[in-house]
Protein backbone atom coordinates (compact mmCIF):
# COMPACT_ATOMS: atom_id res chain seq x y z
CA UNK A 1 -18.34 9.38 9.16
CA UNK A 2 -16.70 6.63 6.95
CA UNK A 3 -17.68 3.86 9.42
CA UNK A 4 -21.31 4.16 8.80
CA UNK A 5 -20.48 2.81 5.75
CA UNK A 6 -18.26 -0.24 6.44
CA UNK A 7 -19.46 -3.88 5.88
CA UNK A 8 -19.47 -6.04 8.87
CA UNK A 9 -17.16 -8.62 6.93
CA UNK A 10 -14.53 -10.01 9.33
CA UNK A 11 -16.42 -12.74 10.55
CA UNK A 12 -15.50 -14.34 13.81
CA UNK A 13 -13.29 -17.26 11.72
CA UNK A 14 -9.99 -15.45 12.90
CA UNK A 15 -10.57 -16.68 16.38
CA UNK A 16 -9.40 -19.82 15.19
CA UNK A 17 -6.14 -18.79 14.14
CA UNK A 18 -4.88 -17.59 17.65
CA UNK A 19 -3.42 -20.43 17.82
CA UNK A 20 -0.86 -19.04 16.05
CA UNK A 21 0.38 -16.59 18.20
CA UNK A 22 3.48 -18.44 18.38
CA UNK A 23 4.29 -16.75 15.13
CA UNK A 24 5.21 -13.36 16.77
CA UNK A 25 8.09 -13.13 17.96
CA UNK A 26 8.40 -11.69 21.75
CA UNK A 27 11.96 -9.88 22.38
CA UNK A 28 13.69 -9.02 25.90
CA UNK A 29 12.12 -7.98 29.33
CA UNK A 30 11.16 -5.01 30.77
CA UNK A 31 8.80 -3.91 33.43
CA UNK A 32 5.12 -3.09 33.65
CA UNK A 33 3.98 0.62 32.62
CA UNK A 34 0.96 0.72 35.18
CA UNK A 35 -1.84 3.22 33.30
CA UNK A 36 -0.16 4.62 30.19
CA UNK A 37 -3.61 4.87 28.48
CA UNK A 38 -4.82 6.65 31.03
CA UNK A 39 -2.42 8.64 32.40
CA UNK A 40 -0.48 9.29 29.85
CA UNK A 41 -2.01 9.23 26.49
CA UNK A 42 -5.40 10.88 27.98
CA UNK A 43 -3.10 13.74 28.58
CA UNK A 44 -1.86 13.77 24.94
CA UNK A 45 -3.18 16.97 22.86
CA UNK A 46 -4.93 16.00 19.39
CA UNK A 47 -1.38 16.63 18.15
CA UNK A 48 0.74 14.68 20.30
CA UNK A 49 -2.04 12.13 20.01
CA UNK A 50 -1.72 11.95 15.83
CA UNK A 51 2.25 11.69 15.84
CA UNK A 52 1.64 8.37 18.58
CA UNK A 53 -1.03 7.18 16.87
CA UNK A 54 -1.21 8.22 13.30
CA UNK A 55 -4.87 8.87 13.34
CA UNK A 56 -7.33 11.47 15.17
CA UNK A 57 -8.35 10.86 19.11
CA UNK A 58 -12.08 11.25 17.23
CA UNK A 59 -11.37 8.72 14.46
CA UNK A 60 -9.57 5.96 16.68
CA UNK A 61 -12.48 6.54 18.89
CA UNK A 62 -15.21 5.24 15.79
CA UNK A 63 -12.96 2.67 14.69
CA UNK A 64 -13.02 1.62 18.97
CA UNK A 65 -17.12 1.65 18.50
CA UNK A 66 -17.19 -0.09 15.00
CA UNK A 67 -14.68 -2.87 16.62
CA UNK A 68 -16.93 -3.31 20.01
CA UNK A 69 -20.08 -4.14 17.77
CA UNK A 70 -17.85 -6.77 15.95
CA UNK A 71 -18.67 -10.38 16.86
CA UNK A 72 -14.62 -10.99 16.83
CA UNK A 73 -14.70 -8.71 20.04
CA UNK A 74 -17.36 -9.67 21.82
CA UNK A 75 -16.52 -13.48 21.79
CA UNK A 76 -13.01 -13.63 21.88
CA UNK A 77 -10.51 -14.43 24.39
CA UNK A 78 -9.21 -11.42 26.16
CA UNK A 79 -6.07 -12.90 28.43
CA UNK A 80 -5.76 -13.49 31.33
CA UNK A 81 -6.24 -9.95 33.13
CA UNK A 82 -9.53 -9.88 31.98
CA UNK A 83 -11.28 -8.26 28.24
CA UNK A 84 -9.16 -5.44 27.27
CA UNK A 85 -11.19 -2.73 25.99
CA UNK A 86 -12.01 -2.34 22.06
CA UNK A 87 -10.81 1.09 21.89
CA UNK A 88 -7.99 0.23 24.28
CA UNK A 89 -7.11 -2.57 21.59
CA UNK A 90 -7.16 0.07 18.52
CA UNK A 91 -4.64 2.22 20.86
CA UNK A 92 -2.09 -0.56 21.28
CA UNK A 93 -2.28 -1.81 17.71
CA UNK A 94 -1.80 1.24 16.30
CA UNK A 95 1.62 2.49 18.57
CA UNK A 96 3.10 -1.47 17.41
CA UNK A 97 2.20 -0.27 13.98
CA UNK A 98 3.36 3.27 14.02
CA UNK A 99 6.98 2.70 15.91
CA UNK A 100 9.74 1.00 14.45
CA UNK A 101 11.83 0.05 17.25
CA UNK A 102 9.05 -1.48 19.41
CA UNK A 103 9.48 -4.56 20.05
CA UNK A 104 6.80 -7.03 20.93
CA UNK A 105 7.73 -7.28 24.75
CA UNK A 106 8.18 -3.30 24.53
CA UNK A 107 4.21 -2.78 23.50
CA UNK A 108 3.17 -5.15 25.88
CA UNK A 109 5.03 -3.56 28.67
CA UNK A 110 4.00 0.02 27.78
CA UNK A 111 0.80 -0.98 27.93
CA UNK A 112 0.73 -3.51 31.05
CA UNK A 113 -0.53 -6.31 28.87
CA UNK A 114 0.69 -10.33 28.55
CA UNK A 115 2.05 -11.08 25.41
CA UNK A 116 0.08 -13.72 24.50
CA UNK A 117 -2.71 -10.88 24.92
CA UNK A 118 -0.78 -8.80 22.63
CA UNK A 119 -0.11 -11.46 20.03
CA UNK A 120 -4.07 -11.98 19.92
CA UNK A 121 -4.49 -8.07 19.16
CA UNK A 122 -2.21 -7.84 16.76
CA UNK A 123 -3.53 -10.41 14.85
CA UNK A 124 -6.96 -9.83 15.24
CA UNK A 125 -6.52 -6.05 14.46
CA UNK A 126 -4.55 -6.50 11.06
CA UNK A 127 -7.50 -8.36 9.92
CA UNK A 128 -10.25 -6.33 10.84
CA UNK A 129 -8.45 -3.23 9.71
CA UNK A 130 -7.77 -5.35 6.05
CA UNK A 131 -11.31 -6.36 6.07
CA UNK A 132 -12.53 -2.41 5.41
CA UNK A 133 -10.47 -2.04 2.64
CA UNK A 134 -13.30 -2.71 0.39
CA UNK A 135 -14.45 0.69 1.42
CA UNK A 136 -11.29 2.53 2.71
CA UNK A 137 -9.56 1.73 -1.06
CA UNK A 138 -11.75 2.27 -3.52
CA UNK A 139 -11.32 3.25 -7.52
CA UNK A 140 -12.84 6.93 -7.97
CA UNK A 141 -15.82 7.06 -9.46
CA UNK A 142 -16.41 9.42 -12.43
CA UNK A 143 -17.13 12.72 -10.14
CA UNK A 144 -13.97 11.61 -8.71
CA UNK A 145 -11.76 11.05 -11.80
CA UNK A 146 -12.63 14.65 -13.05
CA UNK A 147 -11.20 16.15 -9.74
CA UNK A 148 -8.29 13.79 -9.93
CA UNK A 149 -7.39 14.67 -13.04
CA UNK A 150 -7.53 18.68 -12.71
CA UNK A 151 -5.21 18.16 -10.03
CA UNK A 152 -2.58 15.98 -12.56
CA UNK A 153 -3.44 18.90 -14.91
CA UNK A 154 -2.20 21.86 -13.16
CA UNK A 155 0.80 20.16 -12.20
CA UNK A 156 1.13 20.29 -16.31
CA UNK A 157 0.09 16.53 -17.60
CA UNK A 158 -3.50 16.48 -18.64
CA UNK A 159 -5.95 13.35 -18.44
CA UNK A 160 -4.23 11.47 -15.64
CA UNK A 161 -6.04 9.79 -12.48
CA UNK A 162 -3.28 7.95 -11.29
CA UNK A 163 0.20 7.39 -11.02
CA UNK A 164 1.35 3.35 -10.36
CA UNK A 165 4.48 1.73 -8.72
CA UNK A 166 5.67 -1.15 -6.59
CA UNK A 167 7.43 -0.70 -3.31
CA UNK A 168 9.11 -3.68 -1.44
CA UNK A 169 8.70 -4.51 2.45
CA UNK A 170 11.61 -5.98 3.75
CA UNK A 171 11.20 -9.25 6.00
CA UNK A 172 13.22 -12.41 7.69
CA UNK A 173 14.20 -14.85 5.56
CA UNK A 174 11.07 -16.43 5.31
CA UNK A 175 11.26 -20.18 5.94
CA UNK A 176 9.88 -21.69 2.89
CA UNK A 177 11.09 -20.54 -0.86
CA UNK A 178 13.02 -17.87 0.58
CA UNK A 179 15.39 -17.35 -2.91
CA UNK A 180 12.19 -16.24 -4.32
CA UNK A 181 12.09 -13.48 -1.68
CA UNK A 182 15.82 -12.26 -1.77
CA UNK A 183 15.40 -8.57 -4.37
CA UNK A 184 18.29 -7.61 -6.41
CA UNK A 185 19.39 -5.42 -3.62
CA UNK A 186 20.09 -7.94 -1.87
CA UNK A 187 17.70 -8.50 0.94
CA UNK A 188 13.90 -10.94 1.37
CA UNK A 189 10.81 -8.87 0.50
CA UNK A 190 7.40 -8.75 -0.26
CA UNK A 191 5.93 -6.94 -2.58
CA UNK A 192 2.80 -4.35 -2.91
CA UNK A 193 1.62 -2.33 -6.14
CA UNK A 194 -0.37 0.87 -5.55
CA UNK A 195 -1.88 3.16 -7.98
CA UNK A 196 -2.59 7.02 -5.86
CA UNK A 197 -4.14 9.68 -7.13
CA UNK A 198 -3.07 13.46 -6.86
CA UNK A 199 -3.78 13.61 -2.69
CA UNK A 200 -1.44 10.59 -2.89
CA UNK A 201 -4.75 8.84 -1.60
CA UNK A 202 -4.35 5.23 -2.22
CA UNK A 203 -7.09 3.87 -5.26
CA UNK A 204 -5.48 0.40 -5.74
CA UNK A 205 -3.86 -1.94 -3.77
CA UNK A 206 -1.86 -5.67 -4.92
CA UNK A 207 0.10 -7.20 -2.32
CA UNK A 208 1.90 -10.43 -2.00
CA UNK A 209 4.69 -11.11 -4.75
CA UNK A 210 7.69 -12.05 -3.47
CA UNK A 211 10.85 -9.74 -4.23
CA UNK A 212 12.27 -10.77 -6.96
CA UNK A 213 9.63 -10.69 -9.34
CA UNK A 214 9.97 -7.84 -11.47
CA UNK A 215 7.19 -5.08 -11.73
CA UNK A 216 5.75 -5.73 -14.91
CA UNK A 217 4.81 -9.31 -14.06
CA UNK A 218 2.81 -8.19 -11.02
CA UNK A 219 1.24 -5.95 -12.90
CA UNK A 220 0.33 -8.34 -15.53
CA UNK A 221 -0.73 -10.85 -12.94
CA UNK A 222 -2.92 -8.08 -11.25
CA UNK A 223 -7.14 -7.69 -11.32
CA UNK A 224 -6.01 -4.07 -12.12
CA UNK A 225 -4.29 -4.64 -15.63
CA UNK A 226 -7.03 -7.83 -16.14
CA UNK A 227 -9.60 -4.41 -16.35
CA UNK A 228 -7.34 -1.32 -16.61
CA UNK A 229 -9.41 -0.36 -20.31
CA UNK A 230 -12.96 -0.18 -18.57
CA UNK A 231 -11.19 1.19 -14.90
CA UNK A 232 -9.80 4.03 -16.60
CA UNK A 233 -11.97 4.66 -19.57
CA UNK A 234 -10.52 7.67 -21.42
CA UNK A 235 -8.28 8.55 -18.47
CA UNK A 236 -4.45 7.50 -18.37
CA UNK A 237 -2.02 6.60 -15.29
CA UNK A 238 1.36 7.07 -15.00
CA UNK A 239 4.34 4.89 -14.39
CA UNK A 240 7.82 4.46 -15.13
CA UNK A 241 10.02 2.21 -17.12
CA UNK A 242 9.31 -0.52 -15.37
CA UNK A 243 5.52 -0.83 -16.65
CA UNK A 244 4.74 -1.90 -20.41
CA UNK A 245 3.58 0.91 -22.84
CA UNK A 246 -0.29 1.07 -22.92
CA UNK A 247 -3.23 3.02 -24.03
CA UNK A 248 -4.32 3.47 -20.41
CA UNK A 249 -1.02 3.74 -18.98
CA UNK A 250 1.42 6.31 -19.73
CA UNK A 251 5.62 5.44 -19.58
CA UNK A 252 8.90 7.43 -20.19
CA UNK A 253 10.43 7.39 -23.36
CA UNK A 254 13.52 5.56 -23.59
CA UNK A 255 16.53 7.74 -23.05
CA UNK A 256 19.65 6.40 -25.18
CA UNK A 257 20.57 10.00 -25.95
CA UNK A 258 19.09 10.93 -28.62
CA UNK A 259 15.84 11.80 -27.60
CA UNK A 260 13.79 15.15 -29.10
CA UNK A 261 13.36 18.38 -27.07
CA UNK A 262 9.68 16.97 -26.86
CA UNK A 263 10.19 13.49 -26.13
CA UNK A 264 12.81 14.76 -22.87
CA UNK A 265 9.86 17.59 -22.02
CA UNK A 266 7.54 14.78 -22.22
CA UNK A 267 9.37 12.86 -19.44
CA UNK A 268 10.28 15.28 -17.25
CA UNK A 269 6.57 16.21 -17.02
CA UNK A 270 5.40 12.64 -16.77
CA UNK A 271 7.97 12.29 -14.14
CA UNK A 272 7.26 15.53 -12.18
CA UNK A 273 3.57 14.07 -11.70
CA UNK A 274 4.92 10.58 -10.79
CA UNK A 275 6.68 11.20 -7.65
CA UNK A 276 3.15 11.23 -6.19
CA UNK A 277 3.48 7.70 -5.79
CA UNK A 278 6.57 7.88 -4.55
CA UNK A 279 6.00 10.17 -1.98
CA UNK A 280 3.18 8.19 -0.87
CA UNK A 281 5.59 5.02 -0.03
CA UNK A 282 7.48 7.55 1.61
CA UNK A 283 4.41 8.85 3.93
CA UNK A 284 2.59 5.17 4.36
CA UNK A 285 6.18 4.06 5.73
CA UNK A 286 6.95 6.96 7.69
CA UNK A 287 3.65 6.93 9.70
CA UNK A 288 3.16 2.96 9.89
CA UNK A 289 7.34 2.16 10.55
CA UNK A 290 6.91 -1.73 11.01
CA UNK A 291 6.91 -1.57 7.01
CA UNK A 292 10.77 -0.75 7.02
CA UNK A 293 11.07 -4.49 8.40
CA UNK A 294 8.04 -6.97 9.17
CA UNK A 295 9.14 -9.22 11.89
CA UNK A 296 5.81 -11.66 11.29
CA UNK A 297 6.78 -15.11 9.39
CA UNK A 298 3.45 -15.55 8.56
CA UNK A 299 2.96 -14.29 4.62
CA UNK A 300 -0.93 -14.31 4.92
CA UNK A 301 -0.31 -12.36 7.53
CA UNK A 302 2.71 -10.34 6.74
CA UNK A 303 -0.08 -9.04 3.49
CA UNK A 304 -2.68 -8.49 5.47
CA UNK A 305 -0.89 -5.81 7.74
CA UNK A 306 0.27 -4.55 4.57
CA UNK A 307 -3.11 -3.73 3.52
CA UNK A 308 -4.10 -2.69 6.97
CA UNK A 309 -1.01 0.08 6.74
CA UNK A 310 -3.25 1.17 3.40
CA UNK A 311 -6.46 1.27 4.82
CA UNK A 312 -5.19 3.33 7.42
CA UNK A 313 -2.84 5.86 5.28
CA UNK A 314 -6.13 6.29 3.65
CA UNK A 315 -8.26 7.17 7.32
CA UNK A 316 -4.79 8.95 8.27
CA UNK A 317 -5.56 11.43 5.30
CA UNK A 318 -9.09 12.09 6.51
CA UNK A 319 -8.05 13.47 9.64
CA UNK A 320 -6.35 16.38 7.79
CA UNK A 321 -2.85 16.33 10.33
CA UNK A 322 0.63 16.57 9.36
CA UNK A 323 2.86 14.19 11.19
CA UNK A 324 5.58 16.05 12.42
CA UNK A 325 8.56 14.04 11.65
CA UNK A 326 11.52 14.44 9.62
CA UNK A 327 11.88 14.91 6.10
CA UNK A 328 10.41 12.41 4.21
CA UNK A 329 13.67 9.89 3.20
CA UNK A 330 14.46 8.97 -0.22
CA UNK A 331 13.01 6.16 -1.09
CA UNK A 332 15.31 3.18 -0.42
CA UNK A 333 12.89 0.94 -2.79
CA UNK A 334 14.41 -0.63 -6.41
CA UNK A 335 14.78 0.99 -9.58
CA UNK A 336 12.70 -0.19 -12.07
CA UNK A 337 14.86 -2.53 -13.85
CA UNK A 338 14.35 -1.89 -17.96
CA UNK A 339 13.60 -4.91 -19.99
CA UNK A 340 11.29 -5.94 -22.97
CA UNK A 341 8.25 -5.04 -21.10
CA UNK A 342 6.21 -3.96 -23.86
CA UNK A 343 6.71 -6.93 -26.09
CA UNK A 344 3.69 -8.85 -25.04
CA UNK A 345 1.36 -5.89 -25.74
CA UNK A 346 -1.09 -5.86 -28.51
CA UNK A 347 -2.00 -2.24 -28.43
CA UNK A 348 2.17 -1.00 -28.27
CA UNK A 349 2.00 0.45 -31.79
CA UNK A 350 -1.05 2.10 -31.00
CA UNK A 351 -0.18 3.85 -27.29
CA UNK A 352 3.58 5.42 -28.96
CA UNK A 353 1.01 6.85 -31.06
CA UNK A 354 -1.10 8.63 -28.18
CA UNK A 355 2.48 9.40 -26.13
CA UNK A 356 3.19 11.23 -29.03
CA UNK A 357 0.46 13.05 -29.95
CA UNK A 358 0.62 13.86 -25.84
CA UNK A 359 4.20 14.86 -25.98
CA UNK A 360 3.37 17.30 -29.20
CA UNK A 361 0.87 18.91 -27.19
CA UNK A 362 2.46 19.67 -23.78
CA UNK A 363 4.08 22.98 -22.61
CA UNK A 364 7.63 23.42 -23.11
CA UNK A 365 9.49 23.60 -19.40
């Protein structure tokens, strides 16, 4: 089990911060739902319990355990009605995260608890889950990359542990720089940067850019590019126009028309491996729905739950369900907008070199 594993590194310093609770925002009022744990979810089947949830009965259970040993738990402040239980805590944390439409007052209805209590879980529970992201989101190691890669490879692109994109949250208009937030599409955002591999698992995680910085800076800016030669070793990821031309990462030729028959084969292969990443955006918002619009004003805390959302995608996959919801929706994120992003690269002349020998050697399809 993966929590044997996990570092006891949330320390109790985020008791001090419930003063902040003012920063959620509490909507409407509705009554009390008297039992719904236990009358209602302990009637749930392990698949009714995934879709509410997004994790296992058995894995929420361990995380419940893990969080009960944590001194965060044991001294807090548990509201008024007395200390809510820590499993009971991982339940109501995770329906907030995994439902769109509930509002604060809704969660703290449907599960018979103040808000103020609520507004301490959710806090408390977006950093603890962050906290075990040093184990949950890990690089592969090289055992790993070799199994990565054969799965790249028999989707036709050999070599490849990882495919790389941003993907924007949408929030409020936050109260202090908000321009910097406002995307080309229009609305405020934060960003995040994830490399997957090819079980869309989640290897690398940057959050905290505001939306209208454009991909290639993050990714400049990130520990990732700082040590993407000795991260990646012989092994390439994938990404599209939006990322600079290296000899660790892999990008689409430019398309002004007049590309070869191997130059378009080479990007429709690179791109038939990519949508990986894509897909997993599509999943990690899908299961955890308060990505399609934070309502927090904190940003500390807006990234945190962002990483949270990763760390559990990652436990999510573990558990081996398929959510049964509707199709996966096109990604509503931005297209990478093409500029001079190769310029600053030393090594350009040298990666078109190794994108073409690559392109010379891949099937025709």
């Amino acid at each position: 089990m993966f929590l044997s594993s996990l570092r006891d590194s949330w320390t109790s310093s985020e008791d001090s911060s419930d003063s902040s609770d003012d920063e959620l925002i509490g909507m409407g009022m509705k009554y009390k739902n008297e039992n719904f744990i236990e009358k209602t979810v302990g009637a749930y089947d392990e698949e009714d319990f995934f879709n509410h949830f997004r994790l296992s009965r058995s894995t929420a259970e361990a995380i419940g355990e893990k969080y009960k040993e944590n001194d965060v738990y044991k001294k807090g402040n548990h509201g008024a009605y007395g200390k809510i239980s820590a499993f009971h805590q991982v339940l109501i944390f995770l329906w907030f995260i995994g439902h769109q439409t509930a509002s604060f007052r809704d969660v703290a209805d449907r599960f018979n608890i103040t808000l103020s209590s609520l507004h301490r879980i959710v806090r408390r529970m977006v950093y603890f889950f962050s906290s075990m992201s040093p184990e949950i989101i890990k690089w592969p190691n090289d055992e790993e990359k070799t199994r990565i890669a054969e799965g790249f490879a028999s989707s036709g692109f050999p070599n490849v542990i990882g495919a790389i994109d941003g993907s924007h949250v949408r929030l409020d208009k936050p109260s202090v720089d908000p321009d910097s937030y406002l995307n080309r599409k229009g609305f405020y955002s934060i960003q995040m940067q994830v490399v997957c591999d090819d079980k869309k698992r989640i290897r690398d995680v940057f959050i905290g850019y505001p939306g209208s910085v454009h991909d290639s800076r993050i990714f400049r800016n990130s520990p990732l590019y700082q040590n993407l030669a000795d991260k990646c070793a012989s092994y390439l990821l994938l990404g599209d126009s939006g990322y600079p031309l290296m000899p660790q990462l892999m990008t689409p030729y430019k398309d002004f028309g007049n590309l070869s028959r191997l130059q378009r084969n080479f990007n429709k292969i690179l791109n038939k491996n990519r949508y990986r990443i894509e897909h997993t955006f599509g999943m990690l918002k899908q299961k955890f729905r308060q990505l399609y619009h934070v309502k927090l004003r904190d940003i500390t805390l807006i990234c945190h739950l962002i990483k949270a959302c990763c760390v559990l995608h990652n436990l999510a996959l573990d558990d081996n369900f398929e959510l049964n919801e509707e199709e996966l929706a096109a990604s509503n994120d931005i297209a990478a907008d093409v500029e001079n992003v190769n310029g600053l690269e030393p090594s350009v002349n040298n990666a078109k070199r190794m994108r073409d020998e690559i392109a010379g050697r891949l099937p025709l399809q």
